[in-house]
Protein backbone atom coordinates (compact mmCIF):
# COMPACT_ATOMS: atom_id res chain seq x y z
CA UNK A 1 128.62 44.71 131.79
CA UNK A 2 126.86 46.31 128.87
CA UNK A 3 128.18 45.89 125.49
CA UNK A 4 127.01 47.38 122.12
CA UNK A 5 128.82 48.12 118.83
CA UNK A 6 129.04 50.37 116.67
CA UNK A 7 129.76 49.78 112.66
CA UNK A 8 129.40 51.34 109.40
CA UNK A 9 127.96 49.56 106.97
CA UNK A 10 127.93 49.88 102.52
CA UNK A 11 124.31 48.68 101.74
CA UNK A 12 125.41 45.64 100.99
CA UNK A 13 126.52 44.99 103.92
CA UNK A 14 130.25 45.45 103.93
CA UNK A 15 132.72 46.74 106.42
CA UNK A 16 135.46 46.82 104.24
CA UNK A 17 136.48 45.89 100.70
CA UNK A 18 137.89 42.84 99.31
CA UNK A 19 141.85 43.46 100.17
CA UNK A 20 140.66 44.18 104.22
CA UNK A 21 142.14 47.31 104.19
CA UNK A 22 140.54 50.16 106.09
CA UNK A 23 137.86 51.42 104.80
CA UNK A 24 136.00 54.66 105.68
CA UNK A 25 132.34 54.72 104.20
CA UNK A 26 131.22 57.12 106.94
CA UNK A 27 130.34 61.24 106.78
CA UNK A 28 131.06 63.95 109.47
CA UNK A 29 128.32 63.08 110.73
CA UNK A 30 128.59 59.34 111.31
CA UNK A 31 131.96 60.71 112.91
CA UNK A 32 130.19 62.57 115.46
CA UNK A 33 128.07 59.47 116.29
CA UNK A 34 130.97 57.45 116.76
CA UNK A 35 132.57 60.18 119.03
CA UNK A 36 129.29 60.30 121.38
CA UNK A 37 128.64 56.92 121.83
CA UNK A 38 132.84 55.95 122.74
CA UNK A 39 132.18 59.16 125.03
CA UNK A 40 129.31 56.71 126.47
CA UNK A 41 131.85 53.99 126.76
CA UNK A 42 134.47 52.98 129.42
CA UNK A 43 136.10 51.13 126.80
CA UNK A 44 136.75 50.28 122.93
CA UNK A 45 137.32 46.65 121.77
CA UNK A 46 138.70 46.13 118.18
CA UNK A 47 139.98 42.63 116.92
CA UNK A 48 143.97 42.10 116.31
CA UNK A 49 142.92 42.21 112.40
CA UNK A 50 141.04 45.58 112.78
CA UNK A 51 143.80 47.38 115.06
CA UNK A 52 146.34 45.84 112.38
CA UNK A 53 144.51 47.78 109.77
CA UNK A 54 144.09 50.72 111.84
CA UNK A 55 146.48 51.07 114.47
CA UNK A 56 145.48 54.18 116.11
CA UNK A 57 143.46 55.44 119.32
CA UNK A 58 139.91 55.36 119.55
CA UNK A 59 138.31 58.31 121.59
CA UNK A 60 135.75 60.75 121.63
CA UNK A 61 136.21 64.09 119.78
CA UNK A 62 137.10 66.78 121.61
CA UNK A 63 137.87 67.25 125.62
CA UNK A 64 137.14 65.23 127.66
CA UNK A 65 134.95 64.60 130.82
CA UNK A 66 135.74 60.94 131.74
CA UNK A 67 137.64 60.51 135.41
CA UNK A 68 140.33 58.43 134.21
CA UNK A 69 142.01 57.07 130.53
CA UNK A 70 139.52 55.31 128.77
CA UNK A 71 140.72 51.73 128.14
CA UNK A 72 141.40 50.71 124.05
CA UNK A 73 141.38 46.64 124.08
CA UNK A 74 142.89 44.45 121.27
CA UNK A 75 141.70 41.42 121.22
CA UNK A 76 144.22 38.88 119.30
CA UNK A 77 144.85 35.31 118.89
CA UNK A 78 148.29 35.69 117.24
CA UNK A 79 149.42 39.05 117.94
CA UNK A 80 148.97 42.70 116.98
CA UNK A 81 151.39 43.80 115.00
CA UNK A 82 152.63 47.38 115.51
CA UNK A 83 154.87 48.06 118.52
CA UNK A 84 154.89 51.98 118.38
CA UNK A 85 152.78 54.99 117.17
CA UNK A 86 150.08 57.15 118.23
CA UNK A 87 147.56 54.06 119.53
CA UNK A 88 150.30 53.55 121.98
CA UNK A 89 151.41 57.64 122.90
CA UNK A 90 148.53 58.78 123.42
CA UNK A 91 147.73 60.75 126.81
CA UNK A 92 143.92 59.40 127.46
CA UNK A 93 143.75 55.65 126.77
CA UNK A 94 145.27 52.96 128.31
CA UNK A 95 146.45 50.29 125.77
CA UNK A 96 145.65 46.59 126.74
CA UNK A 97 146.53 43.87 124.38
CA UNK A 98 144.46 40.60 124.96
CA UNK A 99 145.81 37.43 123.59
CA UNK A 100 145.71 33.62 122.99
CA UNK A 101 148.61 31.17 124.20
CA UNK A 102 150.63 31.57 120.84
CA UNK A 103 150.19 35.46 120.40
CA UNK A 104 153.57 37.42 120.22
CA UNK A 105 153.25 39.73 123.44
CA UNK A 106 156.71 40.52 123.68
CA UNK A 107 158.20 44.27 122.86
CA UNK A 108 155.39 46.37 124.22
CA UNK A 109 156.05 49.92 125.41
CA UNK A 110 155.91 50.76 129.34
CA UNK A 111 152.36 51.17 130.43
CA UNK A 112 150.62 48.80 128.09
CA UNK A 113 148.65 46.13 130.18
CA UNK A 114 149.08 42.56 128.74
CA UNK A 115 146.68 39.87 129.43
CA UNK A 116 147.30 36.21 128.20
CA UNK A 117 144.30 33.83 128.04
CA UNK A 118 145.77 30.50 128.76
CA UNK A 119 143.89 28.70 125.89
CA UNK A 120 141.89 30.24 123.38
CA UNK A 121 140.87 33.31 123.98
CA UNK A 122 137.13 34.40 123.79
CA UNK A 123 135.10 37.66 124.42
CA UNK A 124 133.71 36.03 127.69
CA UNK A 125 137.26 35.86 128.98
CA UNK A 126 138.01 38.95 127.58
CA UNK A 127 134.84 40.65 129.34
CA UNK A 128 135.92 39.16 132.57
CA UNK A 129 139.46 40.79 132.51
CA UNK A 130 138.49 44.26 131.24
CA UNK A 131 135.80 43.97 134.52
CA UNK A 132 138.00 42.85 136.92
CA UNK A 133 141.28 44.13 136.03
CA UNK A 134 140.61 47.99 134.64
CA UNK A 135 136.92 48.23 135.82
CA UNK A 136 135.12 48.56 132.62
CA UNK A 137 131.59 48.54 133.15
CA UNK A 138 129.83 49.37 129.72
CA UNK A 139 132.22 47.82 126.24
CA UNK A 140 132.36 49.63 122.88
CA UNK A 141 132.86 46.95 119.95
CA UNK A 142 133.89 48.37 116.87
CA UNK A 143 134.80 45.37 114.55
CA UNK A 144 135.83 43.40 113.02
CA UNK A 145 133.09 41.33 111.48
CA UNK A 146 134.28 37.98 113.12
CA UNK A 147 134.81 39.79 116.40
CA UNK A 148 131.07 40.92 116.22
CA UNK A 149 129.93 37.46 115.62
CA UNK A 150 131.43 36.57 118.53
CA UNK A 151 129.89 38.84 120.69
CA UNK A 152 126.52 37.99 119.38
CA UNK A 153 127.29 34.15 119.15
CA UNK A 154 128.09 34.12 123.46
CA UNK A 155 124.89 36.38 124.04
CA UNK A 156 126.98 38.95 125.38
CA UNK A 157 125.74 41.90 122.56
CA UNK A 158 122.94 43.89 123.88
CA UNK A 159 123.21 46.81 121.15
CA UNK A 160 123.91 47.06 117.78
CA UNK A 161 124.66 50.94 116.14
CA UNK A 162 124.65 50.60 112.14
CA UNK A 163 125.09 53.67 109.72
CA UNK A 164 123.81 52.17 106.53
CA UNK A 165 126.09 54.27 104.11
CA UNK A 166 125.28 54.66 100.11
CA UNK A 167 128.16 52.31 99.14
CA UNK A 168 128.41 48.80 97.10
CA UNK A 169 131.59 47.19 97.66
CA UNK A 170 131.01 43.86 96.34
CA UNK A 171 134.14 41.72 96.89
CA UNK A 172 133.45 37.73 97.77
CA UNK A 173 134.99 37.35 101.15
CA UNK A 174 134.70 41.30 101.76
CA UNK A 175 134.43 41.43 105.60
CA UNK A 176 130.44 41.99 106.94
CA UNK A 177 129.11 43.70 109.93
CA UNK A 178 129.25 39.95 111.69
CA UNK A 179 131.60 37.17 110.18
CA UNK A 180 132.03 33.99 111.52
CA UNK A 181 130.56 30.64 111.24
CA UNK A 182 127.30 32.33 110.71
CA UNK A 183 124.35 31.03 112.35
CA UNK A 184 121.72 28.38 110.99
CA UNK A 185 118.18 29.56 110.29
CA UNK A 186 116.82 28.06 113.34
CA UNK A 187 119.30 29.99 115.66
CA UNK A 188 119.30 33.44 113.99
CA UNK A 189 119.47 35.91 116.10
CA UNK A 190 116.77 38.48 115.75
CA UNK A 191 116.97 42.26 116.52
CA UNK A 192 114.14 44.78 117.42
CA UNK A 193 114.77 48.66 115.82
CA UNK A 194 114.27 50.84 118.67
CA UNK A 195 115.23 53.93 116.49
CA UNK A 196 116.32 54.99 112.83
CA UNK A 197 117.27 58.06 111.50
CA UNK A 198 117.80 59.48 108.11
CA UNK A 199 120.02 62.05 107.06
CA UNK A 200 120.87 62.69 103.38
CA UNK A 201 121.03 59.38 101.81
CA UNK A 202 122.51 57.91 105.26
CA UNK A 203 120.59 55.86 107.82
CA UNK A 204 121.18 55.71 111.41
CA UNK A 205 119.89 52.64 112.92
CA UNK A 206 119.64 51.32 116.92
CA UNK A 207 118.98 47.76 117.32
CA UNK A 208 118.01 45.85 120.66
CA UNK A 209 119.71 42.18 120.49
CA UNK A 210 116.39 39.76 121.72
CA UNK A 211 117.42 37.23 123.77
């Protein structure tokens, strides 16, 4: 499976501010990025957190071209949250909740595909089920910061998409672009730039993950 994320970023390197609300640092155009690389996607994966924040589906602008729905994964330890809306009405995605032992998985609409993860769940699980289970060959991440770190701590993130945006949020314990336990010097993992763009006082950046 190929997995890559895609995150907006204040220069400082925030993803949100201080209170971990939703935070939209992002121009039309970083919005049309967004839209053409989840229309190069079979699915999008957001942490329970993230979806808490932002309960709402994640799809490419416009129509489109894609055979079947395009899967929009939550994964959760405890639970999600939100029960109805849009994230769960909408005509091309196919909800799937993805959750630990003690997450609340109860009180879903019809159609939503629930997965529990006998122990803890992590991405490598989660990978595995979104293969097998709804055939998802090539994995949109889109945050949060922990569920990033994840991804990058299990080897399993190939790509990283940044949009450096002309923001300082400041805010001790502000979520990053990868949370966590962080990694020790030694073990850092280190990125090649296989593209950057400027636009305005926005950067578009493509990193390669080195193994």
């Amino acid at each position: 499976m190929r997995v890559f994320s895609n995150t907006a970023v204040s220069v400082d390197g925030k993803i949100a501010t201080r209170e971990g609300g939703h935070a939209a640092f992002g121009s039309p155009e970083d919005r049309r990025v967004m839209g053409l690389l989840r229309a190069h996607a079979d699915a999008v994966l957001v942490g329970g957190r993230t979806f808490r924040a932002w309960p709402l589906p994640l799809v490419e602008a416009g129509p489109s071209r894609r055979p079947r729905r395009m899967v929009n994964a939550v994964l959760t330890r405890t639970g999600v949250g939100p029960r109805a809306g849009r994230f769960f009405e909408h005509p091309r995605i196919l909800p799937v909740i993805l959750g630990g032992p003690e997450a609340d998985l109860d009180g879903f609409p019809a159609g939503v595909a629930i997965h529990r993860c006998p122990v803890a769940p992590t991405v490598a699980w989660a990978c595995d089920v979104l293969e097998r289970a709804h055939r998802v060959r090539t994995l949109l991440v889109e945050g949060g910061g922990d569920l990033v770190f994840q991804f990058l701590d299990a080897g399993l993130l190939q790509d990283l998409y940044v949009t450096v945006c002309p923001r300082i949020v400041g805010g001790a314990g502000a979520s990053t672009l990868a949370d966590g336990k962080g990694f020790p010097p030694e073990t850092a993992r280190r990125l090649r730039l296989m593209s950057a763009r400027r636009l305005g006082s926005e950067l578009f950046l493509h990193y390669r993950v080195l193994a």
